[in-house]
Protein backbone atom coordinates (compact mmCIF):
# COMPACT_ATOMS: atom_id res chain seq x y z
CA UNK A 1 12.31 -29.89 -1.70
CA UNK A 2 11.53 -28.25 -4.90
CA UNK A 3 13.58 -28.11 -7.92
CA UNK A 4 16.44 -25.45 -8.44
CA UNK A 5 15.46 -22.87 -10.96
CA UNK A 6 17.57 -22.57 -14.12
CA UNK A 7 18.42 -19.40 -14.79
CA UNK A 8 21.50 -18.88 -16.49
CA UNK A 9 24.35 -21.38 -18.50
CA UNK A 10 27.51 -20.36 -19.12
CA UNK A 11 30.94 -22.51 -18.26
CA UNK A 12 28.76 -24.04 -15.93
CA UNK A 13 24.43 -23.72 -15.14
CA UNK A 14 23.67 -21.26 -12.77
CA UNK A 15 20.84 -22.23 -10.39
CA UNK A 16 18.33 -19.93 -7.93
CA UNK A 17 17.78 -22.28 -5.28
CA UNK A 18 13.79 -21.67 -3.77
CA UNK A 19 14.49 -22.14 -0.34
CA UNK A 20 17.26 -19.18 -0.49
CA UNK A 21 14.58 -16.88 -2.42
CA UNK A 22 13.52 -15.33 0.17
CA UNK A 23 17.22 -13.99 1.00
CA UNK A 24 16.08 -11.15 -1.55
CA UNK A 25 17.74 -9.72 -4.21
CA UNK A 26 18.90 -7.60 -7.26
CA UNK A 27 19.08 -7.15 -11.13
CA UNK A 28 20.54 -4.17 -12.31
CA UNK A 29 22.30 -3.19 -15.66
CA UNK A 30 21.97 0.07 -17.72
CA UNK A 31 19.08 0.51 -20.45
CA UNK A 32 18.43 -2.10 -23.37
CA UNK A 33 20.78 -4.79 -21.60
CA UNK A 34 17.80 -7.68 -20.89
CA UNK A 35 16.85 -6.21 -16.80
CA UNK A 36 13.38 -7.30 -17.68
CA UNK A 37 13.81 -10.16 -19.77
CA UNK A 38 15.10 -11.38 -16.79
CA UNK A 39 12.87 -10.58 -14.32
CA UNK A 40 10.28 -12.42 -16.61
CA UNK A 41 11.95 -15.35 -16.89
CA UNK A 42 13.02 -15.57 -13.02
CA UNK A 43 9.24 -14.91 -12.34
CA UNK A 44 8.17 -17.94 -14.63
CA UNK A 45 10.13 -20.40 -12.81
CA UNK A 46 9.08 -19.31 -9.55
CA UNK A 47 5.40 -20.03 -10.79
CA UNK A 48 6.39 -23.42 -12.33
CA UNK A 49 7.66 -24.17 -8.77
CA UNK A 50 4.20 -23.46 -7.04
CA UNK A 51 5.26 -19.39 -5.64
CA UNK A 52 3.27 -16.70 -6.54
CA UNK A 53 4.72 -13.57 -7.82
CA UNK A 54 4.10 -9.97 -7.68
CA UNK A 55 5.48 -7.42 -10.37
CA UNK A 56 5.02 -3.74 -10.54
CA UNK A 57 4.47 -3.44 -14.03
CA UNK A 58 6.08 0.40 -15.19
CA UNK A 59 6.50 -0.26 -18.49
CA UNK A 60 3.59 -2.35 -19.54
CA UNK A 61 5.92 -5.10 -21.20
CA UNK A 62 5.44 -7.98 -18.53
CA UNK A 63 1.49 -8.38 -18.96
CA UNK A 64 2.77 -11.08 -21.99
CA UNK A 65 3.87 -13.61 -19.51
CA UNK A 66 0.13 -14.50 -19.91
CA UNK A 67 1.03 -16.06 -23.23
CA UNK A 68 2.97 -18.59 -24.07
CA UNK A 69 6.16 -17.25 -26.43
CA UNK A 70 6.54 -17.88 -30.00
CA UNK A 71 9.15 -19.70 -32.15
CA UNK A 72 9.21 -16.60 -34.19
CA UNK A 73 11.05 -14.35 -32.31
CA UNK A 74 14.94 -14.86 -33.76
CA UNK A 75 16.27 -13.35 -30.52
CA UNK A 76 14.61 -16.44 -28.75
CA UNK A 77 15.76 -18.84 -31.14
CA UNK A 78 19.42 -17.86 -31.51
CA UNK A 79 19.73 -18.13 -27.67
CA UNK A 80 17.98 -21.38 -27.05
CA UNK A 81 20.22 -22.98 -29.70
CA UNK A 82 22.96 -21.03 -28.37
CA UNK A 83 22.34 -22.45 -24.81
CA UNK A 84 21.62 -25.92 -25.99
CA UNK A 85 18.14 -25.69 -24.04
CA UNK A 86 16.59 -29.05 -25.32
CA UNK A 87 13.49 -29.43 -23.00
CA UNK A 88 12.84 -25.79 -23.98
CA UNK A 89 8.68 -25.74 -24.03
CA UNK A 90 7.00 -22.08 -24.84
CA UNK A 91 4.14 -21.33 -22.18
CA UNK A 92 1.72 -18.65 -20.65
CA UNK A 93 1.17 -18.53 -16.92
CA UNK A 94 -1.59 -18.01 -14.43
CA UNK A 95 -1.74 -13.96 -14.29
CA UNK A 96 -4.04 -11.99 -12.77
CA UNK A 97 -4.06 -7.87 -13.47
CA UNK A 98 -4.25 -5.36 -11.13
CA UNK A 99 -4.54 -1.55 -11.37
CA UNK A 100 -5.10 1.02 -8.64
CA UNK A 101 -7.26 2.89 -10.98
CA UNK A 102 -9.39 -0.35 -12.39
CA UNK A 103 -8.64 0.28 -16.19
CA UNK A 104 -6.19 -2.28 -16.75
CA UNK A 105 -6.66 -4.77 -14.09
CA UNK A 106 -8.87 -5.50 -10.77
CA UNK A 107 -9.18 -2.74 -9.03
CA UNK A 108 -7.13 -2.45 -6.12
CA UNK A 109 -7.91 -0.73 -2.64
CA UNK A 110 -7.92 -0.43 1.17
CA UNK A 111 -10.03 0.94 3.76
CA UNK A 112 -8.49 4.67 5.81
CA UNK A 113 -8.77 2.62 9.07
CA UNK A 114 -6.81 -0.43 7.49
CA UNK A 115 -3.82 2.33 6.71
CA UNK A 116 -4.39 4.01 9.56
CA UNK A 117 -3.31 7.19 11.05
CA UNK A 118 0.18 6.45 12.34
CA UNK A 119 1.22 5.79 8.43
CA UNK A 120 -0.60 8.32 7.01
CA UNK A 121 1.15 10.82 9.12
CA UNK A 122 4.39 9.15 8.12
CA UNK A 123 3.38 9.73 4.50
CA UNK A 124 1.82 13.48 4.58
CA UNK A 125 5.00 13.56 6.65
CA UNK A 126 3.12 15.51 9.54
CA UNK A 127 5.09 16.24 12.37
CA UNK A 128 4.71 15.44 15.80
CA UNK A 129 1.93 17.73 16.73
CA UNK A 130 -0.17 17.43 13.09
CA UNK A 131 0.62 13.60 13.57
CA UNK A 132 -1.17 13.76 16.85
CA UNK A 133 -4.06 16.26 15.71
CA UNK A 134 -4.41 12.97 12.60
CA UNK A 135 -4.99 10.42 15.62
CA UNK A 136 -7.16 12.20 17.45
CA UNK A 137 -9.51 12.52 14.27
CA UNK A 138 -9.01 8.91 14.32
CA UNK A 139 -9.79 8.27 18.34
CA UNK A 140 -12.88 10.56 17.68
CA UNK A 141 -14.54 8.65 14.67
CA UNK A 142 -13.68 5.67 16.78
CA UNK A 143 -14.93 6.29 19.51
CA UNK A 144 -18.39 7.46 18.15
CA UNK A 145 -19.03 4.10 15.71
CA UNK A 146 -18.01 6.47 12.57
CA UNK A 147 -16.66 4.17 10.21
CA UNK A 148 -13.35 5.89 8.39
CA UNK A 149 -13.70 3.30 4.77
CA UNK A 150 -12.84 5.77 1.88
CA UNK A 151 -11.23 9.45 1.58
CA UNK A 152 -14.56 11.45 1.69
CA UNK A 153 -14.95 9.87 4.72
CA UNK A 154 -11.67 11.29 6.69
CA UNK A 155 -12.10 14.31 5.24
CA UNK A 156 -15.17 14.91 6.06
CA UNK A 157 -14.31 13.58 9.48
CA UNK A 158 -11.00 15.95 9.69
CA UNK A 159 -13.43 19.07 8.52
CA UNK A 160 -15.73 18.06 11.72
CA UNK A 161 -13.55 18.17 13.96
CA UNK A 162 -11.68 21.51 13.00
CA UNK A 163 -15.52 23.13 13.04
CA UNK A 164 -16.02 21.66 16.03
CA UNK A 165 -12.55 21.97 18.09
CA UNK A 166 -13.41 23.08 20.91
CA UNK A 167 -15.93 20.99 22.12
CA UNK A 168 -12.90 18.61 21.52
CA UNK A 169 -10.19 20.36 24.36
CA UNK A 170 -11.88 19.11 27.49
CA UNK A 171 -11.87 15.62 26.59
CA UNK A 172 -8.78 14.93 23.91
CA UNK A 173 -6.50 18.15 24.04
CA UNK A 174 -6.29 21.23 22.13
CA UNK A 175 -6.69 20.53 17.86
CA UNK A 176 -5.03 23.28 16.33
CA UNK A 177 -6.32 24.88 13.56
CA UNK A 178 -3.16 25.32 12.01
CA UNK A 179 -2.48 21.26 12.18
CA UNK A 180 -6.27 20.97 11.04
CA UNK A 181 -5.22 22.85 7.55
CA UNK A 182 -2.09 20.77 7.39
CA UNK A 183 -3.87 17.61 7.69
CA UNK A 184 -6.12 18.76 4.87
CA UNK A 185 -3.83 20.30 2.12
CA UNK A 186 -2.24 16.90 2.46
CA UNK A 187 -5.69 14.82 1.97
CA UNK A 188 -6.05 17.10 -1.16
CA UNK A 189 -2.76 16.53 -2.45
CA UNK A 190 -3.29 12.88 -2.41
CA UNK A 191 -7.05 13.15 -4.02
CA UNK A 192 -5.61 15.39 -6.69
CA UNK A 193 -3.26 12.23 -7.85
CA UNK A 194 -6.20 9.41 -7.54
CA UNK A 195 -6.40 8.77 -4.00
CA UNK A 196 -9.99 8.21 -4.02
CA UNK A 197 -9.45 4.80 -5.94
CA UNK A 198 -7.44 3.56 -3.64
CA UNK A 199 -9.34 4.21 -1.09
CA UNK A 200 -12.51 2.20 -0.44
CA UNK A 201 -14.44 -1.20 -0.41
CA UNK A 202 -14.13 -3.76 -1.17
CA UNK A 203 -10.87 -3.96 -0.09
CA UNK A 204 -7.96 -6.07 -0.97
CA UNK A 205 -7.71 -9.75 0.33
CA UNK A 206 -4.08 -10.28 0.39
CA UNK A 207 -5.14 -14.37 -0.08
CA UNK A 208 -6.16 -13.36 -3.88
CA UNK A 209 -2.50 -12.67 -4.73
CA UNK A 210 -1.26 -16.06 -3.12
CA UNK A 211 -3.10 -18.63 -5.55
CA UNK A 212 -2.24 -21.91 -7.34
CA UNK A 213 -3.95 -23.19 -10.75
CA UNK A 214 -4.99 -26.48 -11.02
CA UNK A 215 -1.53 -27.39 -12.10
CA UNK A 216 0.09 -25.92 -9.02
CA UNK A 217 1.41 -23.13 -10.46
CA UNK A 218 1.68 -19.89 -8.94
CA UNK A 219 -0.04 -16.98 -9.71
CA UNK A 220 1.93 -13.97 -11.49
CA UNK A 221 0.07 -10.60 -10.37
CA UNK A 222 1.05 -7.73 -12.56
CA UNK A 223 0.12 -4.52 -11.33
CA UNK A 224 -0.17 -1.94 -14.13
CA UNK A 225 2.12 0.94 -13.05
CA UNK A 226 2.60 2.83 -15.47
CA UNK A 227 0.17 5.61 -14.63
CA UNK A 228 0.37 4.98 -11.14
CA UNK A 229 4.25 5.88 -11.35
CA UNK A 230 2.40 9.31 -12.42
CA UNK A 231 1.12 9.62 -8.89
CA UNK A 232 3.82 9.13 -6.72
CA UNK A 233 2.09 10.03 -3.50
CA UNK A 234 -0.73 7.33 -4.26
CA UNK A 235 1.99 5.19 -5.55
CA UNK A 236 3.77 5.34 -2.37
CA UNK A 237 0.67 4.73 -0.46
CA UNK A 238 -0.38 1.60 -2.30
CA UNK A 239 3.09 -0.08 -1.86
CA UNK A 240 3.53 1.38 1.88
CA UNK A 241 -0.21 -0.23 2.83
CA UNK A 242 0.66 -3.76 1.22
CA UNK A 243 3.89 -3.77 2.70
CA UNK A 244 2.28 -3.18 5.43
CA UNK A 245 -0.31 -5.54 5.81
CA UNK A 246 2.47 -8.25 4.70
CA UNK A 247 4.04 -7.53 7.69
CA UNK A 248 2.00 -7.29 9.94
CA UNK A 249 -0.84 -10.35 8.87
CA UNK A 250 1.99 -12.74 7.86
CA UNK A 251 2.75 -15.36 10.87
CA UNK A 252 6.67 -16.41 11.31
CA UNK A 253 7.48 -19.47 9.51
CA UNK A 254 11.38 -19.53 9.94
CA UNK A 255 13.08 -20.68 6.64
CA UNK A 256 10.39 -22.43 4.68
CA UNK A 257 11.52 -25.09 1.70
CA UNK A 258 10.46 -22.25 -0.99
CA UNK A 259 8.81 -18.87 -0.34
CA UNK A 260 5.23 -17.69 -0.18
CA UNK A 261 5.35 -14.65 -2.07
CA UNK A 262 7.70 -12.95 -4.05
CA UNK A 263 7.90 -9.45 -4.56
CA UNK A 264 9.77 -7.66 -7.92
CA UNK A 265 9.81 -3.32 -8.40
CA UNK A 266 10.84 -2.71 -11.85
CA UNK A 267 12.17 0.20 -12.38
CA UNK A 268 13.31 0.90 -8.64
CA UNK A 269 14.96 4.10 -9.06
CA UNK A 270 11.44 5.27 -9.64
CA UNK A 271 10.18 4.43 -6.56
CA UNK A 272 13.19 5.16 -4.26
CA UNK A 273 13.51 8.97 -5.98
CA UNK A 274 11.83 11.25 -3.99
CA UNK A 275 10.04 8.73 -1.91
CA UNK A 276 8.25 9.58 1.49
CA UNK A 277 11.06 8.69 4.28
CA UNK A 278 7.92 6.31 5.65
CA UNK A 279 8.44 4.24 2.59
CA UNK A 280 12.28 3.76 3.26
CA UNK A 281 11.81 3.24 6.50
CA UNK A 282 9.05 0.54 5.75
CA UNK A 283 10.74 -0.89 2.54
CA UNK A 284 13.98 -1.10 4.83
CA UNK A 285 12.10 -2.71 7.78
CA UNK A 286 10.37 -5.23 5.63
CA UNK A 287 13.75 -6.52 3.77
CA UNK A 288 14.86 -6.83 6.98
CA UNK A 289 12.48 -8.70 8.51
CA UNK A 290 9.52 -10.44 6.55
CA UNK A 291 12.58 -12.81 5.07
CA UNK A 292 11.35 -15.19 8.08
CA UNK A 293 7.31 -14.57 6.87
CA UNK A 294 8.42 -16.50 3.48
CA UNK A 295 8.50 -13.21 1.18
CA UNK A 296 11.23 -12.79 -0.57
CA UNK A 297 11.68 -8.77 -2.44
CA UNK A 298 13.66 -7.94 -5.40
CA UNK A 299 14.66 -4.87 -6.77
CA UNK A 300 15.04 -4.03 -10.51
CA UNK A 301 17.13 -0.96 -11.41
CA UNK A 302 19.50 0.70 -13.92
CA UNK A 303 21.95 1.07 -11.49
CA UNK A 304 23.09 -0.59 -7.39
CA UNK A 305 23.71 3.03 -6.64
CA UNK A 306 20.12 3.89 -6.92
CA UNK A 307 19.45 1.62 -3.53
CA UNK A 308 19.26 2.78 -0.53
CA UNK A 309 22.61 1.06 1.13
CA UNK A 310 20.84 -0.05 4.24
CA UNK A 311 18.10 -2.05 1.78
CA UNK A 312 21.17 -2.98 -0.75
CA UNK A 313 23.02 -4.84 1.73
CA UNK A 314 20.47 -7.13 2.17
CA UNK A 315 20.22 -8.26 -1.40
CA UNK A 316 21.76 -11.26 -1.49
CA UNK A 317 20.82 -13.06 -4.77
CA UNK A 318 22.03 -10.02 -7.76
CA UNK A 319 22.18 -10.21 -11.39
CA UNK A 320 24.29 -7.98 -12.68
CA UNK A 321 23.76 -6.69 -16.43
CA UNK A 322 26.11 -4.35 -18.67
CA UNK A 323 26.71 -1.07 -17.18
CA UNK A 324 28.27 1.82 -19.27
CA UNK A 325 31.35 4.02 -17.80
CA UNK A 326 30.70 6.61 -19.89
CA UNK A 327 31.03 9.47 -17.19
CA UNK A 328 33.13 9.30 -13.62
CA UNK A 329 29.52 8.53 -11.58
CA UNK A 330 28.99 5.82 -14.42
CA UNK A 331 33.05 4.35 -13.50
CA UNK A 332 32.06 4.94 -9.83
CA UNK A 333 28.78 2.86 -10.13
CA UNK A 334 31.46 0.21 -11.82
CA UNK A 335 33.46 0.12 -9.18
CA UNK A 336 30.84 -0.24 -6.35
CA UNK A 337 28.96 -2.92 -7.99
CA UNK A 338 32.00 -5.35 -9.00
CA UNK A 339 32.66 -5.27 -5.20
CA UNK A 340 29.16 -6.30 -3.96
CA UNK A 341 30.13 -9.87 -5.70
CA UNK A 342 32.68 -12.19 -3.73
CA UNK A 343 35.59 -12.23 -5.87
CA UNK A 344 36.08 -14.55 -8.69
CA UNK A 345 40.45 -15.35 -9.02
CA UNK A 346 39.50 -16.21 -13.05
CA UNK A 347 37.54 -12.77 -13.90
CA UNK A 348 37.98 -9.21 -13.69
CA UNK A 349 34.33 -7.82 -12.60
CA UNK A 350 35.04 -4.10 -12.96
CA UNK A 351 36.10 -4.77 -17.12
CA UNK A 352 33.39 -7.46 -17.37
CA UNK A 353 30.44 -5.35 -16.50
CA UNK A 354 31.21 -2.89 -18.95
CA UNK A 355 31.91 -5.74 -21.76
CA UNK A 356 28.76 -7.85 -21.03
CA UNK A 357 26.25 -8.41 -24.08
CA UNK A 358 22.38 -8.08 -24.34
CA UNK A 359 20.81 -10.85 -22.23
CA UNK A 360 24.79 -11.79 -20.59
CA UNK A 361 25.22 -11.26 -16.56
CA UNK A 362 27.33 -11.68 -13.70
CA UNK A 363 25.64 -14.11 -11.73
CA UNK A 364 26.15 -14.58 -7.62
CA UNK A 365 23.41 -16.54 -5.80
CA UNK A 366 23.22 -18.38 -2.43
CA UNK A 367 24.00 -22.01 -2.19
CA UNK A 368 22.27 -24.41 0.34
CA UNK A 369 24.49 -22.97 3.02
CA UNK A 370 23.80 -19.37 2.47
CA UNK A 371 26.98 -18.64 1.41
CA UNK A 372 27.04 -16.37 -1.93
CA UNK A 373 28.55 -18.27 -4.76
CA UNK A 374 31.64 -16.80 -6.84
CA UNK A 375 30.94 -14.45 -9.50
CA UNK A 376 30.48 -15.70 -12.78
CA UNK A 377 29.84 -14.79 -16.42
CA UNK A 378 26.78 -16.38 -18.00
CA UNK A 379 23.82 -16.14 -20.66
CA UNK A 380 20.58 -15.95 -19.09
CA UNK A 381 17.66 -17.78 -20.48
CA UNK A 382 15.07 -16.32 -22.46
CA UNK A 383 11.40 -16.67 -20.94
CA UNK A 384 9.13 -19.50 -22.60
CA UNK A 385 6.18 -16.79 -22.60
CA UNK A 386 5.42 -13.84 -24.44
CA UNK A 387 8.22 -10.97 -24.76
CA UNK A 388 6.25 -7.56 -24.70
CA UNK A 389 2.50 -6.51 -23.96
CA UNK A 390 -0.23 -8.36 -24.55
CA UNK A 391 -3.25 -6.63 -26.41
CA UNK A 392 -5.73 -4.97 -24.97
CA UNK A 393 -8.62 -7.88 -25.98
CA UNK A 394 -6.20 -10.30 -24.86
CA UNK A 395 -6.02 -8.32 -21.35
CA UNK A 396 -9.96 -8.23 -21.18
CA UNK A 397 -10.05 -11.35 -21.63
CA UNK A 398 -7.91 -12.84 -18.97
CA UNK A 399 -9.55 -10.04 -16.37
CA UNK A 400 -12.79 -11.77 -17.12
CA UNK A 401 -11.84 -15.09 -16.91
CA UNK A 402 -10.24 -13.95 -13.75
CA UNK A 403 -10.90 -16.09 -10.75
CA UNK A 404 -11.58 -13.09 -8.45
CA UNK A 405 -13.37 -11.03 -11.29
CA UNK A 406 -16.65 -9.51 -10.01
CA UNK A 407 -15.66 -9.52 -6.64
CA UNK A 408 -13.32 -6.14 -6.77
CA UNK A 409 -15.33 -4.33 -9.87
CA UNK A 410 -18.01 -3.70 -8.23
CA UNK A 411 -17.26 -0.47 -5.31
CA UNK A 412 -19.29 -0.72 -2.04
CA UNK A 413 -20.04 2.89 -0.44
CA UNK A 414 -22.14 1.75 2.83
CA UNK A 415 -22.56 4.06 5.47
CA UNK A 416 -19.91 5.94 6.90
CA UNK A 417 -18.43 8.70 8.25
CA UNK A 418 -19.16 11.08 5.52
CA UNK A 419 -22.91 9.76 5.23
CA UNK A 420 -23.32 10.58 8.70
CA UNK A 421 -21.88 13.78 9.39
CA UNK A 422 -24.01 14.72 6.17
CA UNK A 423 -27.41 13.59 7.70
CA UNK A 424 -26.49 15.09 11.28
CA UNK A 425 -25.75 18.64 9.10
CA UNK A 426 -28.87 18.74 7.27
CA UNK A 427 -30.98 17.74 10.92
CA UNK A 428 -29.39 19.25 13.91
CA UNK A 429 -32.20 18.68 16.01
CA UNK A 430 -31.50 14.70 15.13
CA UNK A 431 -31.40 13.45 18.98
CA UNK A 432 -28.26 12.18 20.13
CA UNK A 433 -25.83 14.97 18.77
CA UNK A 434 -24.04 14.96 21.97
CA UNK A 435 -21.77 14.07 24.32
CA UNK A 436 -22.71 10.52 23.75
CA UNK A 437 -22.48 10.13 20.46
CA UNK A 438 -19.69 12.80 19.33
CA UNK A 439 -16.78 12.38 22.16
CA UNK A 440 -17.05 15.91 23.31
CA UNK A 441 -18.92 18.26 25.40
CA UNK A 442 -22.84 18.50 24.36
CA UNK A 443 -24.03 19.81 21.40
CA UNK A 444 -27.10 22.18 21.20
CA UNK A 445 -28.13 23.26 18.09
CA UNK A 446 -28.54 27.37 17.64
CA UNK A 447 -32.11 27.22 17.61
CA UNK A 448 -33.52 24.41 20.64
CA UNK A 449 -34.41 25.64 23.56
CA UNK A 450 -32.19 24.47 26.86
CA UNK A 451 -34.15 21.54 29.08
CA UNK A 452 -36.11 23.49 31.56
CA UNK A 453 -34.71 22.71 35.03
CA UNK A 454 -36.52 22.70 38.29
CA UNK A 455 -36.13 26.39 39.51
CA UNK A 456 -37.70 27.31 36.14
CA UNK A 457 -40.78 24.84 36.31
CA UNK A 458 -41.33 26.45 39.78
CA UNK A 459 -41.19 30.39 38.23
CA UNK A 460 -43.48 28.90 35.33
CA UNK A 461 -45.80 27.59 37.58
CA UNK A 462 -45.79 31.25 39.76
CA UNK A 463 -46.81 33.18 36.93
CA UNK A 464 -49.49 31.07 35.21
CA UNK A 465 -53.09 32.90 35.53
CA UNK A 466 -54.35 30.49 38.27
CA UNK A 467 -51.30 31.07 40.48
CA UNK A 468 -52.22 34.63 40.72
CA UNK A 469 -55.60 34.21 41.36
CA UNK A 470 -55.23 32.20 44.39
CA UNK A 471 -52.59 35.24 45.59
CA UNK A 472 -55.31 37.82 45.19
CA UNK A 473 -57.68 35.53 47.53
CA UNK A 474 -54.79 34.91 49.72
CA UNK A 475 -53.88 38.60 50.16
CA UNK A 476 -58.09 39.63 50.38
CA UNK A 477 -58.42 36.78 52.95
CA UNK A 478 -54.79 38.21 55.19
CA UNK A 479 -56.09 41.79 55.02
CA UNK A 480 -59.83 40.70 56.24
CA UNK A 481 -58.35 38.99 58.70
CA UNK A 482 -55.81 41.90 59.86
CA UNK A 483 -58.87 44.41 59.85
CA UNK A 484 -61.43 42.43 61.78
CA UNK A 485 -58.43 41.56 64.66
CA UNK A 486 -57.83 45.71 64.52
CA UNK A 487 -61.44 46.79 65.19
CA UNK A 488 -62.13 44.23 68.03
CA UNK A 489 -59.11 45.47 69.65
């Protein structure tokens, strides 16, 4: 069994225990209270521990957990001495950068066919009939070898078929052209906010994010979200794909001693504001379930109220920073979080939250039964790496001394959907642009001539010079023949 992780001290030390990680959970407090510190430092010991860790950074102040932390910093000082943390060692971490765009981090991306159409319907929110015009683009590409890899390639593919419709209606059902449009507008709402680096090869190998270093630490992946958070639909794409693939390429492993993968959103009131219903649906289905796949998700917000309540409820491990109760939603947002906690007879949650200090929580976490432990007022500790952003040489640096740099830099555009359509448009006399190869009725370009069939070979044949020769012999031989019988009779 591993070690329980440290994370706060006050009349007592407060411990995360790994094999209840993946139980999920929540730190929340109001602006300038320590939300991130925290998440940091929670992060760290996970990686001591052997998990890896992936954090949406929105801010851009987590990329320092690269480096280790400095004695400098009186903030750090003050609370280690406060805290009496004697084995107290500064230290950077295995991190690896990521960045949907590639400017900050290894670029990040999936293929259209690994998304698929049945969530990309539920994220252009398409209704039923648009949703089924989407798979049929989908069955079509399919079913004639026409690889579906980045965004040119579905829209080209979703242009093709609205062109080409009814050659469609025999064999798949009517495509509307109505649903067509729909489909589209959507494709170039998400292109307009980056799509197209999302989309792509190579794509993401979800075994990159779940590394140890030699040490048998695990690896910290920061994604660099602060211009992705600019984006929201290819924001919501991203985290609805991983999700996802989590899911779904995960096998069952029951209640492991610690978990695989953890997952942290800063910010979450970001991502749950305005969000495509397919991404609460997914987010919910996911905290429900991939608890047995050995992920654990956390959730990082100014305020519990900005949770869905069907994802809140399954939070189980919460740190709960000041909160200010400066309006009546503020003292209702009070109210609701002090009750989450099981009840403490020695402390009054509803006055504590609004009296904690910078870096002070309420603390409830599992114990080894699963039962949540009493609320309690504690310190947290600060991280032992760096507090705030790295520079941008030190982030080139650790991207190139990345062990998956080179492999993701570097985007493959083989031949797909989009190169093909394109070569059968310039060449529509190319053989095999038919039945066979496009799913519908046969093709025949304007200008080639139809196959001749038999009755016209035989017509041919009855016009050609020679055929009317032979009739004028025929006929000269019949009337000869007629006249010679008449004049003997």
């Amino acid at each position: 069994m591993s070690d329980p992780i440290l994370i706060a001290r006050g009349d007592s030390d407060l411990y995360l225990l790994p094999q209840m990680v993946n139980r999920h959970g929540l730190i929340a407090g109001a602006t300038g209270t320590g939300k991130t510190i925290s998440l940091q430092m929670i992060a760290e010991g996970l990686s001591r521990i052997g998990v890896s860790v992936f954090m949406a950074d929105v801010k851009g102040d987590l990329s320092g957990a690269s480096q280790p932390g400095q004695n400098n910093n009186p903030k750090v000082i003050d609370r280690i001495q406060q805290l009496k943390l004697t084995n107290f060692v500064f230290q950077g971490y295995p991190v690896i950068y990521w960045d949907v765009f590639g400017e900050q981090g290894h670029p990040v991306r999936a293929t259209v066919s690994e998304m698929g159409p049945l969530l990309l319907a539920r994220l252009f929110d398409l209704n039923d009939t648009q949703s089924a015009v989407l798979s049929l683009v989908f069955k079509i590409a399919d079913d004639n070898g026409l690889l579906l890899l980045d965004l040119k390639d579905l829209q080209a593919m979703v242009q093709y078929v609205g062109n080409n419709a009814a050659q469609y209606q025999t064999t798949y059902g009517n495509i509307s052209t109505a649903s067509i449009g729909a489909v589209q507008r959507s494709l170039m709402a998400l292109e307009q906010q980056g799509g197209e680096k999302f989309f792509g090869e190579p794509a993401l190998d979800l075994g990159d994010m779940m590394r140890t270093d030699p040490k048998g630490r695990g690896t910290i992946n920061i994604l660099a979200a602060d211009k992705l958070m600019l984006s929201p639909k290819t924001y919501a794409t991203f985290l609805l794909w991983l999700l996802s693939e989590l899911f779904e390429k995960l096998s069952e492993i029951g209640d492991p001693e610690k978990p695989k993968l953890v997952f942290f959103f800063d910010e979450a009131h970001l991502l749950f504001t305005d969000a495509p219903k397919a991404l609460l649906e997914k987010i919910e289905q996911v905290v429900r379930l991939i608890r047995s796949k050995g992920v654990g998700v956390y959730f990082i917000s100014q305020n519990p109220l900005d949770i869905p309540e069907m994802v809140l409820g399954q939070l189980s491990n919460r740190v709960q920073h000041a909160l200010r109760a400066f309006t009546p939603l503020d003292q209702k947002a009070v109210k609701s979080a002090a009750q989450t906690f099981r009840t403490n007879p020695m402390l009054n949650v509803a006055q504590a939250i609004t009296e904690l200090s910078v870096g002070e929580a309420l603390i409830s976490t599992l114990d080894d039964k699963g039962m949540p432990g009493i609320v309690q007022r504690a310190f947290m500790l600060p991280p032992t790496s760096q507090i705030g952003p790295v520079s941008p040489e030190q982030r080139q640096q650790i991207i190139h001394s990345s062990p998956v740099f080179g492999h993701y830099e570097q985007v493959i555009d083989r031949e797909s959907a989009f190169e093909k359509l394109q070569a059968r448009a310039a060449n529509p006399n190319q053989a095999g642009v038919g039945k066979q190869q496009m799913g519908g009725a046969p093709t025949t370009p304007k200008d080639a001539k139809p196959a001749p069939t038999v009755f016209n070979q035989v017509l041919k044949a009855a016009n050609s010079p020679v055929a009317r020769q032979v009739e004028r012999e025929l006929v000269r031989g019949l009337m000869g023949s007629l006249l010679g019988t008449s004049s003997r009779s």
